[in-house]
Protein backbone atom coordinates (compact mmCIF):
# COMPACT_ATOMS: atom_id res chain seq x y z
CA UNK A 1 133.03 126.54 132.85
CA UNK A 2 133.27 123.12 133.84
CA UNK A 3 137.33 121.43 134.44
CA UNK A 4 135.85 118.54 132.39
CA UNK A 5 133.83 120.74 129.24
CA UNK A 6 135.01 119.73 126.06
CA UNK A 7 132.73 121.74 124.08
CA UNK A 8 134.90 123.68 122.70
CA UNK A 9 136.98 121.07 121.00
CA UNK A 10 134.10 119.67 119.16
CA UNK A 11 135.00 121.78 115.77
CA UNK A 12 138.21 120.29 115.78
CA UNK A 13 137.21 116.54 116.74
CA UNK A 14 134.79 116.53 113.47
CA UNK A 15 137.30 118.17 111.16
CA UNK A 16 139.96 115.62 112.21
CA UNK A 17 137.37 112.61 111.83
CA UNK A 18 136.36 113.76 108.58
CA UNK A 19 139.71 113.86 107.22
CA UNK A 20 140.92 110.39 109.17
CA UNK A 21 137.92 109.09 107.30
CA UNK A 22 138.89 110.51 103.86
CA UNK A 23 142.38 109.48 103.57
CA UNK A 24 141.12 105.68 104.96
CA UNK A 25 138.84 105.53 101.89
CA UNK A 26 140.60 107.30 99.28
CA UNK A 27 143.52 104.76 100.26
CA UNK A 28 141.41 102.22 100.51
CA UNK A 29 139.58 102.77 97.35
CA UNK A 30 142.89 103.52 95.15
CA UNK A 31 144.64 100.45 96.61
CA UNK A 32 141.58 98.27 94.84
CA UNK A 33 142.25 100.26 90.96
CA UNK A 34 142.37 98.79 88.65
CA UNK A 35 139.77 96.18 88.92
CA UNK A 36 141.15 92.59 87.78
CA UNK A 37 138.85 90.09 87.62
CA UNK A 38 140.13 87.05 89.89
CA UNK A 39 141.42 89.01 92.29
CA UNK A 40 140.84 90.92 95.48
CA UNK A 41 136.86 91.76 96.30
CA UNK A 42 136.30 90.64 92.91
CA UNK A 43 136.77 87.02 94.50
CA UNK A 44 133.29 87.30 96.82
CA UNK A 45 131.45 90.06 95.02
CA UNK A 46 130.17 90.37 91.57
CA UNK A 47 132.38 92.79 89.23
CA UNK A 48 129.89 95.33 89.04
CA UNK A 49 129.13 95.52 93.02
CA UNK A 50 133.65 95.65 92.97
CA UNK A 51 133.50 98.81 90.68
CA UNK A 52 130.61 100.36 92.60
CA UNK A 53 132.82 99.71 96.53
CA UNK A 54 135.52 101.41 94.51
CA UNK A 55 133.65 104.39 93.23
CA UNK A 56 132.00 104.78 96.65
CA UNK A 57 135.20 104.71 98.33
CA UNK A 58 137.18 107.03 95.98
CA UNK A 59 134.21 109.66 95.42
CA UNK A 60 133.18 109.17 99.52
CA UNK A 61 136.47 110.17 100.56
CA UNK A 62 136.87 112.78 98.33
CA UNK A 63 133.39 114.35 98.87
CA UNK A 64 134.28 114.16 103.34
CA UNK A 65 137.33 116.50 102.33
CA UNK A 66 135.21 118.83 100.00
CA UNK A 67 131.85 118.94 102.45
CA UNK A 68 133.81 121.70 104.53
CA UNK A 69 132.85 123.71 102.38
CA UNK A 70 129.52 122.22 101.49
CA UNK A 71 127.12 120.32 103.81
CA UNK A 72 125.72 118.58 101.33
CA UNK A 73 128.79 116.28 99.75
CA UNK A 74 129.71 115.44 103.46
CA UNK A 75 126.37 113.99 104.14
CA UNK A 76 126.25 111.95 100.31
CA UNK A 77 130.07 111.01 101.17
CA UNK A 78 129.08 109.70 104.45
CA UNK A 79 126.10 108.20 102.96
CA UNK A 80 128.47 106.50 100.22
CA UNK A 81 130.84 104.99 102.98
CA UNK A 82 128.36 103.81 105.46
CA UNK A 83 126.74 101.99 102.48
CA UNK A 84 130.15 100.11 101.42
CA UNK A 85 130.57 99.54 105.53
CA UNK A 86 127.39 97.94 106.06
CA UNK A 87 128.30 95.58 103.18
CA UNK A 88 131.81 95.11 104.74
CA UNK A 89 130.56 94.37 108.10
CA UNK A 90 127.92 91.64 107.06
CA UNK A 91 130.79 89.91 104.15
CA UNK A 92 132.61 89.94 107.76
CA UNK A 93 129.95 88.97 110.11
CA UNK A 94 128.52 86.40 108.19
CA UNK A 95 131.23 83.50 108.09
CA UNK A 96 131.26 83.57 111.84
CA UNK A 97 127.76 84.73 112.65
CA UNK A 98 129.01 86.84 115.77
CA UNK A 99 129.78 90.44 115.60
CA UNK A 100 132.40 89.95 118.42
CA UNK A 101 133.91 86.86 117.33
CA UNK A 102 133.89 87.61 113.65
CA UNK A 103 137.15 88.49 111.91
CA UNK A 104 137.52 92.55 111.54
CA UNK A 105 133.64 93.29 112.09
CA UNK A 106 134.34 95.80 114.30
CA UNK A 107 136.95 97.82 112.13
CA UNK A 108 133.68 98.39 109.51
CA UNK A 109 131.07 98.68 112.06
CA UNK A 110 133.34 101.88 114.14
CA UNK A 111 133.31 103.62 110.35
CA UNK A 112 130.00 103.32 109.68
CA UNK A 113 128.88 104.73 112.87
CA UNK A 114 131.44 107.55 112.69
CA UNK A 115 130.06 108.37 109.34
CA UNK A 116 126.47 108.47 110.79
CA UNK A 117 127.75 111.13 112.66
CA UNK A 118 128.07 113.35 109.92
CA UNK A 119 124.78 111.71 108.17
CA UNK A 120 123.19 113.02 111.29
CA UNK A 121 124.76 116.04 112.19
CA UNK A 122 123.21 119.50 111.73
């Protein structure tokens, strides 16, 4: 065995991701109920789109946790949150029109890709 195989820890990596990732969204998807019109998201996005981030969030982060036991729910949870990130990333990018300059692209863009992991995992 190689000094430097890691292998073995992959298991563990991918269980701790998936739950990082569900208690990000379920927080972040609790914080933004109830819905008040004026406020928040509800400021940039149309009222519908704000209950549909929340739903995705809530039901994403609570379908990450329930995927270890079914393959399916992780992969439409991970579906659900890389959807709401690539709308976070471009609400982000766009103002600034740089990924690298633009205020808190990054944060988005690093969830969506870990997500994609699971999307693409087999």
């Amino acid at each position: 065995m190689n000094r430097f195989d890691f292998s073995h820890l992959r298991g563990f990596v991918l269980i701790l991701m998936r739950i990082l990732l569900a208690v990000i969204f379920l927080k972040a998807g609790l914080n933004k109920w109830p819905v008040i019109d004026g406020e928040g998201l509800t400021k940039a996005l149309p009222l519908f789109l704000v209950y549909l981030v929340v739903i995705f969030e809530v039901l994403g982060g609570l379908f990450m946790i329930v995927g270890l036991k079914s393959e399916m729910l992780t992969k439409i949870g991970a579906a659900m949150i890389a959807i709401v990130m690539v709308g976070a990333a471009y609400m982000h990018y766009v103002p600034w029109g740089d990924p690298f300059l633009s205020k808190n692209v990054l944060y988005p863009i690093s969830l969506m890709l870990i997500c994609l992991v699971f999307l693409t995992e087999e």
